[in-house]
Protein backbone atom coordinates (compact mmCIF):
# COMPACT_ATOMS: atom_id res chain seq x y z
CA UNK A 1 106.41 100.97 111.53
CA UNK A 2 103.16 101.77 113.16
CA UNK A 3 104.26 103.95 116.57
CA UNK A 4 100.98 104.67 118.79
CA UNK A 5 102.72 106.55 121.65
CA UNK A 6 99.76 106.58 124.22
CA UNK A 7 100.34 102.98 124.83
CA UNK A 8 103.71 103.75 126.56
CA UNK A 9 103.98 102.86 130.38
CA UNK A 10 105.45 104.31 132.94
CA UNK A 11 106.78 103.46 136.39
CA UNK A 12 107.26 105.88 139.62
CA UNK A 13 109.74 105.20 141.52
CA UNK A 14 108.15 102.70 144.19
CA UNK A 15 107.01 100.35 140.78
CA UNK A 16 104.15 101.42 139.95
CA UNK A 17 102.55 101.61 136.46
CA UNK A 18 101.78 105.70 136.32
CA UNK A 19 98.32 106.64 135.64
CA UNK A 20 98.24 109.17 132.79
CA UNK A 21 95.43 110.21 130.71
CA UNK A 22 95.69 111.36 126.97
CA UNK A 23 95.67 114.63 128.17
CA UNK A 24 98.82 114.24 130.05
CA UNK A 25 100.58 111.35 128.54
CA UNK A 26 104.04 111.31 127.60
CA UNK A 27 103.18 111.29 123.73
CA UNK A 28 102.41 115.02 124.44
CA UNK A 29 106.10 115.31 126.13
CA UNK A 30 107.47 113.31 123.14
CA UNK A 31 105.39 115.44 120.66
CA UNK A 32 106.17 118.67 121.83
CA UNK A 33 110.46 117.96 121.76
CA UNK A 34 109.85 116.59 118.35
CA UNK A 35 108.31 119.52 117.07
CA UNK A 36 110.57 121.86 118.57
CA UNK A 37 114.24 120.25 118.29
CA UNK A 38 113.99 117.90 115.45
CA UNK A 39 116.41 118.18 112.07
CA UNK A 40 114.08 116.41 109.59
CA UNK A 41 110.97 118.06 108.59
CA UNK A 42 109.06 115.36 108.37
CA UNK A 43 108.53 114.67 111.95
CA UNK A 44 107.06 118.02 112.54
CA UNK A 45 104.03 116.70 110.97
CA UNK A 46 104.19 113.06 112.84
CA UNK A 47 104.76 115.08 115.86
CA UNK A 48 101.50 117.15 115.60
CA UNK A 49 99.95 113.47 114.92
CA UNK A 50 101.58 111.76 117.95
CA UNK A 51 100.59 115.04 119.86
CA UNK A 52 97.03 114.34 119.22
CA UNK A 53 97.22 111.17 120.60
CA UNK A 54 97.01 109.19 116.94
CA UNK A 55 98.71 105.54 115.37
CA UNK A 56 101.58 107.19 113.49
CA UNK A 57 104.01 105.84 110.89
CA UNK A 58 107.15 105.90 111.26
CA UNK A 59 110.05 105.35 108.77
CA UNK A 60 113.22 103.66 110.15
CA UNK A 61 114.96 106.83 109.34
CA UNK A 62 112.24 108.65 111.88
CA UNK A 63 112.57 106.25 114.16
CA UNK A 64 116.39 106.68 114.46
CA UNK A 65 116.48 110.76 115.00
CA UNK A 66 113.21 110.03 117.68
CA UNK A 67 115.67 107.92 119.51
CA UNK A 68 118.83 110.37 119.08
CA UNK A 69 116.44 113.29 120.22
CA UNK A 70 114.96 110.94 123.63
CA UNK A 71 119.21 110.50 124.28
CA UNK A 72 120.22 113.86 123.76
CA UNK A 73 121.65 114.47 127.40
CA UNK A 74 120.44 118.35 127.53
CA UNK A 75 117.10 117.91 125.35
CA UNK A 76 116.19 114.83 125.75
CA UNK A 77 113.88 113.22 128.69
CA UNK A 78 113.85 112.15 131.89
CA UNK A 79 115.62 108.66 132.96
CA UNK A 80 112.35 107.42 133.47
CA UNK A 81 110.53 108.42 130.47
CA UNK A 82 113.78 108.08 128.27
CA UNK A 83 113.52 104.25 129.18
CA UNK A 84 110.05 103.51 128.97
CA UNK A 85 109.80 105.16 125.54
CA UNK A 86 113.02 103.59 124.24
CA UNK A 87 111.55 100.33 125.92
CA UNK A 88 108.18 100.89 124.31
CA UNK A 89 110.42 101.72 120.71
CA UNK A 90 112.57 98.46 120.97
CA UNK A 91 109.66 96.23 121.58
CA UNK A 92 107.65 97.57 118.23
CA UNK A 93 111.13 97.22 116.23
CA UNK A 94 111.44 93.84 116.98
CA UNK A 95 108.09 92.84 116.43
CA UNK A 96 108.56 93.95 112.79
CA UNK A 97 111.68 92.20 112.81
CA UNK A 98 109.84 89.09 113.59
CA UNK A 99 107.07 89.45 111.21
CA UNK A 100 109.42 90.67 108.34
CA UNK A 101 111.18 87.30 108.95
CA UNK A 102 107.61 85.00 108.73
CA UNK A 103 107.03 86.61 105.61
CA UNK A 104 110.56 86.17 104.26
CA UNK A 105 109.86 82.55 104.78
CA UNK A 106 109.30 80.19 101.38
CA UNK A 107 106.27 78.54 101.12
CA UNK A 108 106.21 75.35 100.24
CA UNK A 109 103.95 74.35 97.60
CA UNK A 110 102.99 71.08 95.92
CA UNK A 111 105.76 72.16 92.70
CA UNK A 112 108.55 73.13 95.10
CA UNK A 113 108.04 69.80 97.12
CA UNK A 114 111.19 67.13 95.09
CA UNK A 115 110.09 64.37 95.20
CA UNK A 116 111.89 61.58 96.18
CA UNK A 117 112.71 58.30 94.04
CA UNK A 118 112.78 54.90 96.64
């Protein structure tokens, strides 16, 4: 899946969508505990992608140990960041869930059509 982590938003505490520049955006947060804590070698090249602020992708397997690493209760992040990202996460997966399932769909063609005797 296709993971742009500069389009996350966050909220302070009275509400308000946090203004954060991708200089100071929590993909650099993200990036950095990636790079530092994570098991699978792999990310340490997706994290120096994210950390650059670029469109990453991001195999379900990646996906899963980004989540485990943002829940981690010593290493992971703040509440707030924690639920925007895994907010942010959720709302990607199940937009792939949704268009894996309109092109799982038969088309129906002019040979598949029975036809029907009156």
């Amino acid at each position: 899946m296709k993971v742009n982590l500069t389009k996350i938003k966050m909220y302070d505490i009275e509400g308000k969508v946090g203004k954060m520049t991708k200089e100071d955006g929590i993909h650099k947060l993200i990036a950095n505990m990636m790079y530092t804590k994570c098991r699978n070698l792999d990310l340490v090249d997706i994290a120096m992608q994210i950390n650059r602020g670029e469109i990453v992708e991001m195999a379900p397997a990646h996906v899963a140990e980004l989540k485990a690493l943002i829940n981690d209760p010593e290493n992971g992040l703040f509440s707030f960041a924690r639920k925007a990202t895994l907010e942010y996460i959720d709302k990607i997966e199940e937009q792939e869930r949704n268009e894996n399932k309109q092109d799982r769909k038969p088309k129906v063609t002019r040979r598949s059509r029975k036809k029907v005797k009156k």
